[in-house]
Protein backbone atom coordinates (compact mmCIF):
# COMPACT_ATOMS: atom_id res chain seq x y z
CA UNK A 1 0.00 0.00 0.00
CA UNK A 2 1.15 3.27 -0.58
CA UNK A 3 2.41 4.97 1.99
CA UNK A 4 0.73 8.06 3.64
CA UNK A 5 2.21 11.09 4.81
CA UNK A 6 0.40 14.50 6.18
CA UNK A 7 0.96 17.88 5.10
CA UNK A 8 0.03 19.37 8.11
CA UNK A 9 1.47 16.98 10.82
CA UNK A 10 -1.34 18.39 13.41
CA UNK A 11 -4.49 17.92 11.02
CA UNK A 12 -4.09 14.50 9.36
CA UNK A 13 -6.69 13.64 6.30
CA UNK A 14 -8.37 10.79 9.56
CA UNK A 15 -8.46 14.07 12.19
CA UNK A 16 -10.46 15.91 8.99
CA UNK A 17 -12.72 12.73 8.19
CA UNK A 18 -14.21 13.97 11.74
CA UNK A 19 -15.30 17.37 10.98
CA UNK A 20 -18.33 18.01 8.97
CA UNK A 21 -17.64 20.07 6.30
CA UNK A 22 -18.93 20.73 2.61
CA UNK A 23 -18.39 21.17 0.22
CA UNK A 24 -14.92 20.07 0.16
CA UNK A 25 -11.40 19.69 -2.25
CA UNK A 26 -9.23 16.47 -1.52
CA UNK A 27 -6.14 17.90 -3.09
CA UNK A 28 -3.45 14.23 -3.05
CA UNK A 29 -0.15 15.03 -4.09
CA UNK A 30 1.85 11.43 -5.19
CA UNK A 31 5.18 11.06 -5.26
CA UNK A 32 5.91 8.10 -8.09
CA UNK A 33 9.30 6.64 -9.28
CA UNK A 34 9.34 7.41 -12.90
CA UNK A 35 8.78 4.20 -13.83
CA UNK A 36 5.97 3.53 -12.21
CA UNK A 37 4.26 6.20 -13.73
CA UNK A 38 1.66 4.40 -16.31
CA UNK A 39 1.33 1.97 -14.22
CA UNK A 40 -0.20 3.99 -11.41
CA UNK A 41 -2.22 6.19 -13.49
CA UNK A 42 -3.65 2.52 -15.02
CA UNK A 43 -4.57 1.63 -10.99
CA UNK A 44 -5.61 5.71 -10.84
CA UNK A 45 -8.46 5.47 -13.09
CA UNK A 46 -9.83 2.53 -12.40
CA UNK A 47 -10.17 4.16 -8.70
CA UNK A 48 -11.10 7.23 -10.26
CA UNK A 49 -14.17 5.46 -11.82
CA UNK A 50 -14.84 3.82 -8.93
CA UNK A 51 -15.63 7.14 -6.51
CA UNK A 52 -17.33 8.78 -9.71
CA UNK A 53 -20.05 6.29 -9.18
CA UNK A 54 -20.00 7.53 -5.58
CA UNK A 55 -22.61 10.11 -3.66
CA UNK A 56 -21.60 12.75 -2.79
CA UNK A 57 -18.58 12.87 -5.72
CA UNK A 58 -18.64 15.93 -7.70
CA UNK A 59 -15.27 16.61 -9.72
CA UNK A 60 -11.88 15.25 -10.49
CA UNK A 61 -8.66 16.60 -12.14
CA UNK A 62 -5.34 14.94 -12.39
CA UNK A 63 -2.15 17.13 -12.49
CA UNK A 64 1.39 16.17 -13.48
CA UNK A 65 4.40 18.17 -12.15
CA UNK A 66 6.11 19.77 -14.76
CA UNK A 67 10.20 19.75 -16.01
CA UNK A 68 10.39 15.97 -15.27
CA UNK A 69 8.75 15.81 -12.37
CA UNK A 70 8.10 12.75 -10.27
CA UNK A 71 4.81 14.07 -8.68
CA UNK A 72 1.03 13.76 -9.95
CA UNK A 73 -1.85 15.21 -7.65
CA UNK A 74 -5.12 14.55 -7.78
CA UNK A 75 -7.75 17.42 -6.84
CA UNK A 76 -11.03 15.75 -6.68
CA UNK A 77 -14.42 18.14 -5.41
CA UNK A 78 -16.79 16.42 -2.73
CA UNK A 79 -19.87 17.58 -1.72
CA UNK A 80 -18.70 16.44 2.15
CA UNK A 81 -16.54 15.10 3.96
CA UNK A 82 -18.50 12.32 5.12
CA UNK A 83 -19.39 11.83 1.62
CA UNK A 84 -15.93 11.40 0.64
CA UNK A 85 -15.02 9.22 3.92
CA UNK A 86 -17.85 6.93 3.61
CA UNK A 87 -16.34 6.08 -0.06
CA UNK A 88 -12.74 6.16 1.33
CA UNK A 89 -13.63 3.38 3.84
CA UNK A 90 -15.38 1.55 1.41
CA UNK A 91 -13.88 -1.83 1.30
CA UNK A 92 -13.87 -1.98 -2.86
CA UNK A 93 -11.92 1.40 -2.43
CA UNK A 94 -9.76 -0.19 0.17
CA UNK A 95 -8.54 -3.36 -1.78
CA UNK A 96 -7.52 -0.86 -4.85
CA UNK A 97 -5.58 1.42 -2.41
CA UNK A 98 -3.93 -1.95 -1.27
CA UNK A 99 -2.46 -2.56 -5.06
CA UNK A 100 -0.02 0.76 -4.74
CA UNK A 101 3.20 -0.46 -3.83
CA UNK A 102 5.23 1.46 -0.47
CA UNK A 103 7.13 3.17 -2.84
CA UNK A 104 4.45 5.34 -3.52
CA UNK A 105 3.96 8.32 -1.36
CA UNK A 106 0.51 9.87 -0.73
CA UNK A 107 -0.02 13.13 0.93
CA UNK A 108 -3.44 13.77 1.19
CA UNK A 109 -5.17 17.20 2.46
CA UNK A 110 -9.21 18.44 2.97
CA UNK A 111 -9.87 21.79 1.96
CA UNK A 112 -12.72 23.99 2.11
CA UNK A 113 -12.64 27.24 0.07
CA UNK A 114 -12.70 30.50 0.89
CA UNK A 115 -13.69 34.40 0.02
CA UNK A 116 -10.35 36.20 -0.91
């Protein structure tokens, strides 16, 4: 499984499955060896389909770092956070999160947007 790492160590993605908020970005920032590239993006979009199908799912965009870059992030819209926990914890989400080899790093964050 890939392995999971906070941005903010003092609000992991778990500590924000607890507050109700919506709606809500997931923006997952993945750090992949180069050669793993089309190979995770295969595994990607077959979760990808999977939370479409989801309630609750609104939006998803994949982004790939530029000038060789070995990062991809995925900024996918949620009407909640429950919404997207309750797929998160889904065990057919689960055993596809279980494919990504520990060499993959995940860093996962809940936003909400703001007025600026």
């Amino acid at each position: 499984m890939a392995k999971l790492q906070s941005l903010d160590p003092h609000t992991p993605m778990f500590a924000q499955f607890k507050e109700k908020a919506g709606p809500i970005v997931l923006a997952n920032t993945f750090f992949v060896p180069k050669e793993r590239t089309e190979w995770f993006l295969a595994l990607f979009r077959r979760q990808a389909e999977f939370m479409k199908a989801q309630p609750g799912f609104v939006s998803l965009q994949m982004h790939k770092g530029t000038a060789d870059s070995q990062l991809l992030m995925n900024v996918a819209v949620w009407e909640s956070t429950e919404a997207l926990a309750t797929a998160f914890g889904s065990p057919e989400f689960q055993r596809m999160a279980a494919e990504f080899p520990d060499d993959i790093v995940s860093y996962p964050h809940i936003f909400e947007q703001i007025d600026v």
